[in-house]
C-alpha atoms as a PDB file:
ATOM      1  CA  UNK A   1      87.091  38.851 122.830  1.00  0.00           C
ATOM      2  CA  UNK A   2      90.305  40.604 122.031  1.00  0.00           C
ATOM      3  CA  UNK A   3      91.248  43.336 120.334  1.00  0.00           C
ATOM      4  CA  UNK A   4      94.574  42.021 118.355  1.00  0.00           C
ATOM      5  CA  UNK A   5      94.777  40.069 115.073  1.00  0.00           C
ATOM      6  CA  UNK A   6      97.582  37.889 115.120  1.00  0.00           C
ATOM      7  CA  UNK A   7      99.555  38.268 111.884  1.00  0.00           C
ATOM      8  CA  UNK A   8     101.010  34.547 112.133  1.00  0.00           C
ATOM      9  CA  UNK A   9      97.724  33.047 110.873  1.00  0.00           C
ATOM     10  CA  UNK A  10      98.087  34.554 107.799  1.00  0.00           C
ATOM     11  CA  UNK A  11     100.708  31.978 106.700  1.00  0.00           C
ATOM     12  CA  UNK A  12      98.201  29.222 107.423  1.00  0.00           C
ATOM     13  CA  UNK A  13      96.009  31.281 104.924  1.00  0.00           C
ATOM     14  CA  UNK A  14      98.295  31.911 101.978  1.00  0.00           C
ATOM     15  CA  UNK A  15      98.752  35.491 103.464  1.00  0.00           C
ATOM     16  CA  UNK A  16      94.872  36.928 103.023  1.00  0.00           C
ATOM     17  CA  UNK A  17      92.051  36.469 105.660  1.00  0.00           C
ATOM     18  CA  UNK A  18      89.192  38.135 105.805  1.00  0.00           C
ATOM     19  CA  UNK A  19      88.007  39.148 109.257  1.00  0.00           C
ATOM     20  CA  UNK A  20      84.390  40.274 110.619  1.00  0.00           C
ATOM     21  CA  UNK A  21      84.036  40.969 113.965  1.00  0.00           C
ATOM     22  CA  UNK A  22      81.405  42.614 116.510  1.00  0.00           C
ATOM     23  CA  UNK A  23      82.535  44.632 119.589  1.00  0.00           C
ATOM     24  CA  UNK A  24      80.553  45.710 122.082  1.00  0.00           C
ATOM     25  CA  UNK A  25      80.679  48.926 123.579  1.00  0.00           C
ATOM     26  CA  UNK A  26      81.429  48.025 127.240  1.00  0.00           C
ATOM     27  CA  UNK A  27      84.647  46.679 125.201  1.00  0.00           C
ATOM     28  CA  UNK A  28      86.330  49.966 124.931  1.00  0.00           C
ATOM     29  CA  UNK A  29      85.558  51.615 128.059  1.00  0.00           C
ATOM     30  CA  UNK A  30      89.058  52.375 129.218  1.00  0.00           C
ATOM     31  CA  UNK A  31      90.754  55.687 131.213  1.00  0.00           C
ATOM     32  CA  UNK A  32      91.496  56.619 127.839  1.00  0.00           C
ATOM     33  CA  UNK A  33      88.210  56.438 126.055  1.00  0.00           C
ATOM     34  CA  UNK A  34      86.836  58.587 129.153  1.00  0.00           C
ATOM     35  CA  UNK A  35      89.211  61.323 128.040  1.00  0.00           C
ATOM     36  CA  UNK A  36      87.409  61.389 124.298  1.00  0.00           C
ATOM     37  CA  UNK A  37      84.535  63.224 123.107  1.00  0.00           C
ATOM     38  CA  UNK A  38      82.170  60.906 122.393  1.00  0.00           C
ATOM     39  CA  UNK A  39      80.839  57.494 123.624  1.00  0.00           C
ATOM     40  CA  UNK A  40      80.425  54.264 121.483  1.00  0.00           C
ATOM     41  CA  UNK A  41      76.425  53.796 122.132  1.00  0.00           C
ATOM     42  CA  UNK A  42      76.148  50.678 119.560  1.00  0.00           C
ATOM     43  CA  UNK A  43      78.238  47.549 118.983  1.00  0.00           C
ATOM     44  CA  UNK A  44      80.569  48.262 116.657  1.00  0.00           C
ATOM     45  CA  UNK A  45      81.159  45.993 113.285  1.00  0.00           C
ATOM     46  CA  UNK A  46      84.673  45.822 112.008  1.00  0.00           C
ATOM     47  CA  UNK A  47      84.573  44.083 108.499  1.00  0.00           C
ATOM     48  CA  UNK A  48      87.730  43.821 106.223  1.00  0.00           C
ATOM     49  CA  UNK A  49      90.714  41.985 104.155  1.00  0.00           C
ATOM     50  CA  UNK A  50      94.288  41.501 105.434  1.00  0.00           C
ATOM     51  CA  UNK A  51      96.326  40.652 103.225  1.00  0.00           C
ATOM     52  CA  UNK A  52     100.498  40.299 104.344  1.00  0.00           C
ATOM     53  CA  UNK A  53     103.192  40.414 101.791  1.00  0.00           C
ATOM     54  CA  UNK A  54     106.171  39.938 103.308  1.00  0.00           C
ATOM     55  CA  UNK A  55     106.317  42.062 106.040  1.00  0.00           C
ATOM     56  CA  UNK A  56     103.957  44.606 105.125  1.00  0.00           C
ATOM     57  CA  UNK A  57     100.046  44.313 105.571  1.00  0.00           C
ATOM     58  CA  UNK A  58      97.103  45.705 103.452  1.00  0.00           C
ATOM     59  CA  UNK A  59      94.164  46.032 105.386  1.00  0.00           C
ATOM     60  CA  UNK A  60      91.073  47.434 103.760  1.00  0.00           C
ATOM     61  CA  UNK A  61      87.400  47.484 104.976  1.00  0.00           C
ATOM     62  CA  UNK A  62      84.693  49.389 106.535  1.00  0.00           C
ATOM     63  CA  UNK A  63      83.728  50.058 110.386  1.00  0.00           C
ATOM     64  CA  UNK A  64      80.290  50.688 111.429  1.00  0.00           C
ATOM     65  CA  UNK A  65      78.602  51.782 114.840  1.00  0.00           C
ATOM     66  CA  UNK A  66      77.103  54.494 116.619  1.00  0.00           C
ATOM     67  CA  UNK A  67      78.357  57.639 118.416  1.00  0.00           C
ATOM     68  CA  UNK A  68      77.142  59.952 121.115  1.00  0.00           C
ATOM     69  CA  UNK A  69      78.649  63.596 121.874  1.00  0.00           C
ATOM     70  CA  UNK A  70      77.600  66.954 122.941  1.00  0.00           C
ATOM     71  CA  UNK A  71      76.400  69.943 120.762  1.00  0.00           C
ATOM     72  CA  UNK A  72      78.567  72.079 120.316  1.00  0.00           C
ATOM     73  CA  UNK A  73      75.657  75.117 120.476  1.00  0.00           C
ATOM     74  CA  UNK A  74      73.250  74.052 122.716  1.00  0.00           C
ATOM     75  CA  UNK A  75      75.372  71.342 124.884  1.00  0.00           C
ATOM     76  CA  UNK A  76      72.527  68.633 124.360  1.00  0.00           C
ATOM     77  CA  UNK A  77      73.579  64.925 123.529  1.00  0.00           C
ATOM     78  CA  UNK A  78      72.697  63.696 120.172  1.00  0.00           C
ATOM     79  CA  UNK A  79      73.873  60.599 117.705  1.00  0.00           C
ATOM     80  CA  UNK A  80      76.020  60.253 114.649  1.00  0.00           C
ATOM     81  CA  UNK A  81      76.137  56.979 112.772  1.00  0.00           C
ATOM     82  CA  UNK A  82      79.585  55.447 111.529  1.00  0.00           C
ATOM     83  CA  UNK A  83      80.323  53.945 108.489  1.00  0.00           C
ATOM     84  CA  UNK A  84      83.323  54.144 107.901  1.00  0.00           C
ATOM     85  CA  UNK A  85      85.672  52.666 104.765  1.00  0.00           C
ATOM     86  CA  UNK A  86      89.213  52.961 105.117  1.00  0.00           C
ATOM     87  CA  UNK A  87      92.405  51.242 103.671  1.00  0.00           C
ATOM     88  CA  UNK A  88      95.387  50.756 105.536  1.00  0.00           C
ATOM     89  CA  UNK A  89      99.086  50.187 105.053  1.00  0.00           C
ATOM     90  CA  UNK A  90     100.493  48.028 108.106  1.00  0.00           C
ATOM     91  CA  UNK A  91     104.658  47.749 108.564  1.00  0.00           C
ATOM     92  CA  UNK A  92     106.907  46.868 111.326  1.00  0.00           C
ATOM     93  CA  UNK A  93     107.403  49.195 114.168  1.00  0.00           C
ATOM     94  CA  UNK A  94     111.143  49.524 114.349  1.00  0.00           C
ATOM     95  CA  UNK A  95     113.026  52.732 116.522  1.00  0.00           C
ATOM     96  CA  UNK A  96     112.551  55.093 113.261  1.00  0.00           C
ATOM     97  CA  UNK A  97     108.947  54.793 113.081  1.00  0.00           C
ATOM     98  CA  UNK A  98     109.118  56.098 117.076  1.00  0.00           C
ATOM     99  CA  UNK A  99     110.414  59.025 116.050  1.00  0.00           C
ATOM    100  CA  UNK A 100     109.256  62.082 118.509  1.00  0.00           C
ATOM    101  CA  UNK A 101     109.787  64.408 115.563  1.00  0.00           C
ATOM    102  CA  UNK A 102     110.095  64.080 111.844  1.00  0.00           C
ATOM    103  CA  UNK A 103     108.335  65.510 108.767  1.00  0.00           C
ATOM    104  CA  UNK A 104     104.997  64.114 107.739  1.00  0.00           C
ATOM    105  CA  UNK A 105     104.733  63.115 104.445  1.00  0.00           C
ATOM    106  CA  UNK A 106     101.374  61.825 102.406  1.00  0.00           C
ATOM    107  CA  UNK A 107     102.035  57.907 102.817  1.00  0.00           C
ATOM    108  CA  UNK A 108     102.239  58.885 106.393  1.00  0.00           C
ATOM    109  CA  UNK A 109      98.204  59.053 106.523  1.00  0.00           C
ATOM    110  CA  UNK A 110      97.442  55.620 105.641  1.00  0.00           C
ATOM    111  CA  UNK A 111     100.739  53.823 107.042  1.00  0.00           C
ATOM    112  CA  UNK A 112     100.446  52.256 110.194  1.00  0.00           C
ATOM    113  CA  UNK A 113     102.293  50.218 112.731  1.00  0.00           C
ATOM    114  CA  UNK A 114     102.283  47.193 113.923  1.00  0.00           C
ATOM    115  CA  UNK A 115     104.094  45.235 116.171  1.00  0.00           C
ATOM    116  CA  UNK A 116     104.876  41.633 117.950  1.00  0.00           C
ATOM    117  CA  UNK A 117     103.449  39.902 114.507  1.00  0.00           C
ATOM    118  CA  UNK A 118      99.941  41.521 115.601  1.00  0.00           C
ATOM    119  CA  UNK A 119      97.615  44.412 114.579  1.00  0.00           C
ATOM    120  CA  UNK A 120      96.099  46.559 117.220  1.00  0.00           C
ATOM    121  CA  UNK A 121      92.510  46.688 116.479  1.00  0.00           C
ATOM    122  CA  UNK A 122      91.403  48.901 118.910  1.00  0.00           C
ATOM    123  CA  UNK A 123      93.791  51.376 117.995  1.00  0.00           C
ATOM    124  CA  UNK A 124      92.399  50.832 114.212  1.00  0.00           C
ATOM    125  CA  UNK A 125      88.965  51.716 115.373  1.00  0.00           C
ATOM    126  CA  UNK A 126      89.644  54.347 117.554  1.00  0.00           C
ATOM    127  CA  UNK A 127      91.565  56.102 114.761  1.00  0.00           C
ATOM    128  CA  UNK A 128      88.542  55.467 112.632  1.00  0.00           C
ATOM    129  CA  UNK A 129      86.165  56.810 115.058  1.00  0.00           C
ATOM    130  CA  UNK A 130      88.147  59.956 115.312  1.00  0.00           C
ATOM    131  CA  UNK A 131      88.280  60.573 111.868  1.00  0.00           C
ATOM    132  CA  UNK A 132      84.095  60.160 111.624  1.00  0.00           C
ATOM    133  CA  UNK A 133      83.724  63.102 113.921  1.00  0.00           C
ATOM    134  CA  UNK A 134      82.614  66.564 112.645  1.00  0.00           C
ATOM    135  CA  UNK A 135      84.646  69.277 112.829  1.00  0.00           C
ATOM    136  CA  UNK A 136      81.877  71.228 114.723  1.00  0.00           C
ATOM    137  CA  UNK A 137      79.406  68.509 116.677  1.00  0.00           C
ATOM    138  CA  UNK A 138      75.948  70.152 115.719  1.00  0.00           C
ATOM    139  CA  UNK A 139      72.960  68.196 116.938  1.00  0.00           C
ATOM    140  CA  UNK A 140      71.191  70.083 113.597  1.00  0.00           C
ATOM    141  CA  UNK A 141      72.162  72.630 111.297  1.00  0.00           C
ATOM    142  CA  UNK A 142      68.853  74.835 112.732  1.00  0.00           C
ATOM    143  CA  UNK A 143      70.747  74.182 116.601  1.00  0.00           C
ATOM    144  CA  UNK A 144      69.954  77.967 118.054  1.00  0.00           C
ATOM    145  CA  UNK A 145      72.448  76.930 120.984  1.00  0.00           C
ATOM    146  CA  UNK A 146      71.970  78.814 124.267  1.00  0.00           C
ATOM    147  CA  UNK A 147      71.114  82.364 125.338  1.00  0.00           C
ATOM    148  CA  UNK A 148      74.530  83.909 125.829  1.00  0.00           C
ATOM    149  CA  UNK A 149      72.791  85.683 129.013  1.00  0.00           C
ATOM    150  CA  UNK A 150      70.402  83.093 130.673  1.00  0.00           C
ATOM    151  CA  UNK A 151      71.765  80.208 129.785  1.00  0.00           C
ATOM    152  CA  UNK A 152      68.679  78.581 128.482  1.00  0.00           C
ATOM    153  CA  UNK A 153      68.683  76.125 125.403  1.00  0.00           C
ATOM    154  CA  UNK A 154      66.819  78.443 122.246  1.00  0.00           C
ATOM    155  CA  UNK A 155      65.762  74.839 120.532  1.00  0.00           C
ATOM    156  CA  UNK A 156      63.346  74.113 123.684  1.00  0.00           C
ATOM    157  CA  UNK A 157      62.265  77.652 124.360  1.00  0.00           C
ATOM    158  CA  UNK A 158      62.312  81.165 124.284  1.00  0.00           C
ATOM    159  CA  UNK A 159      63.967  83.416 127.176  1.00  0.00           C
ATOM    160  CA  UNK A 160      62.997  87.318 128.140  1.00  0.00           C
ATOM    161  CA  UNK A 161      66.673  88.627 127.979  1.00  0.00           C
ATOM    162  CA  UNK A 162      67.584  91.465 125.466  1.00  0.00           C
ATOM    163  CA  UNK A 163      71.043  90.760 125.044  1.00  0.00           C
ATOM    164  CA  UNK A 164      73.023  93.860 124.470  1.00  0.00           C
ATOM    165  CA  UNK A 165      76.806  93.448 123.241  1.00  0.00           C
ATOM    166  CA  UNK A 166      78.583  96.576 121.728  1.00  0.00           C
ATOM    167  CA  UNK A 167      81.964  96.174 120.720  1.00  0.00           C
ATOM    168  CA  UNK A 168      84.538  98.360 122.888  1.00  0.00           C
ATOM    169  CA  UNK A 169      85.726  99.744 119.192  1.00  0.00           C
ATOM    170  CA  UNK A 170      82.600 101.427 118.262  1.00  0.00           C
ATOM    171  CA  UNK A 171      82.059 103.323 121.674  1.00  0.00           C
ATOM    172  CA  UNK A 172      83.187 106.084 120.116  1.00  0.00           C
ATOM    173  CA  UNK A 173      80.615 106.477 117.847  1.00  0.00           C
ATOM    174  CA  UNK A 174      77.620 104.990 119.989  1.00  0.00           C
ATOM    175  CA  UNK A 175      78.524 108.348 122.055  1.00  0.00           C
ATOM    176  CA  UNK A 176      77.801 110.230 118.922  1.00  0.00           C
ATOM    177  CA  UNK A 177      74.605 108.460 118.636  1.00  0.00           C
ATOM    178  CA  UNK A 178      74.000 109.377 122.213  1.00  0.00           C
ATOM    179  CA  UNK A 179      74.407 113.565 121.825  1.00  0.00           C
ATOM    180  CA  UNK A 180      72.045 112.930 118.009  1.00  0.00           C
ATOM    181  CA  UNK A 181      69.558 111.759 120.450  1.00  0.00           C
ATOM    182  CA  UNK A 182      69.972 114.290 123.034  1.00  0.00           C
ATOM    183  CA  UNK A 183      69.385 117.465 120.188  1.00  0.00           C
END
């Protein structure tokens, strides 16, 4: 199954089509996904409208799947369900769009590019996925992470250590404490 949508079958359409396709997750295991923090764990649903006027595109719908990444407490795996709506704004790649460096403006966020009279679904998705992520991957809000001395996950069990931390700006007055103590 591919991954493009070939713009040229629009015209046989009267420029709309509505496209609903399932991916399976062995379908984006590339040496770039490897680099990402998470792992597609469910096939993933792409629903939506394309729509071409001219040589823009319109391309609204919803994704939907599953994701798997670590906690970012306790280092544990956990799931995150996807479901995603976006809306799109597809033009021509041309040699200004390739710009390394230029201002980003607020039509920036939901313009994208295509190219070769096709859309690049993967790179749709993948954008999508990113997006779905948390700023902070907890696997709960209650996550209690890992002891800071031991190394042993808090959510499973409890550890022995008495973690002492003083910050290096107080030691000054901890030494006051010290000769209270000693009086």
């Amino acid at each position: 199954m591919t991954m493009r949508f070939d713009l040229r079958q629009l015209g046989r359409s009267g420029g709309k089509d509505n496209l609903d396709r399932t991916f399976a997750p062995s379908e984006f295991e590339t040496a770039e996904a490897r680099d990402e923090d998470y792992d597609i764990v469910a096939p993933v649903r792409l629903v939506a409208d394309v729509q071409r006027d001219r040589d823009t595109c319109r391309v609204t719908g919803r994704i939907q799947t599953r994701l798997r990444m670590e906690c970012g407490r306790c280092l544990e795996a956990f799931e995150i369900p996807v479901d995603n709506p976006f809306e799109l704004r597809y033009v021509p790649e041309t040699a200004a769009s390739s710009e390394a460096e230029r201002e980003v403006v607020e039509d920036d966020l939901t313009t994208a590019y295509y190219k070769d009279e096709a859309l690049d679904l993967g790179e749709l998705m993948h954008e999508q996925f990113v997006l779905a992520l948390p700023m902070k991957p907890l696997c709960s809000e209650a996550c209690k992470g890992l002891c800071p001395a031991c190394g042993t996950n808090l959510n499973k069990g409890a550890c022995d250590c008495k973690p002492t931390w003083t910050d290096p700006r107080l030691a000054a007055l901890h030494g006051l404490l010290d000769r209270d103590k000693e009086s």
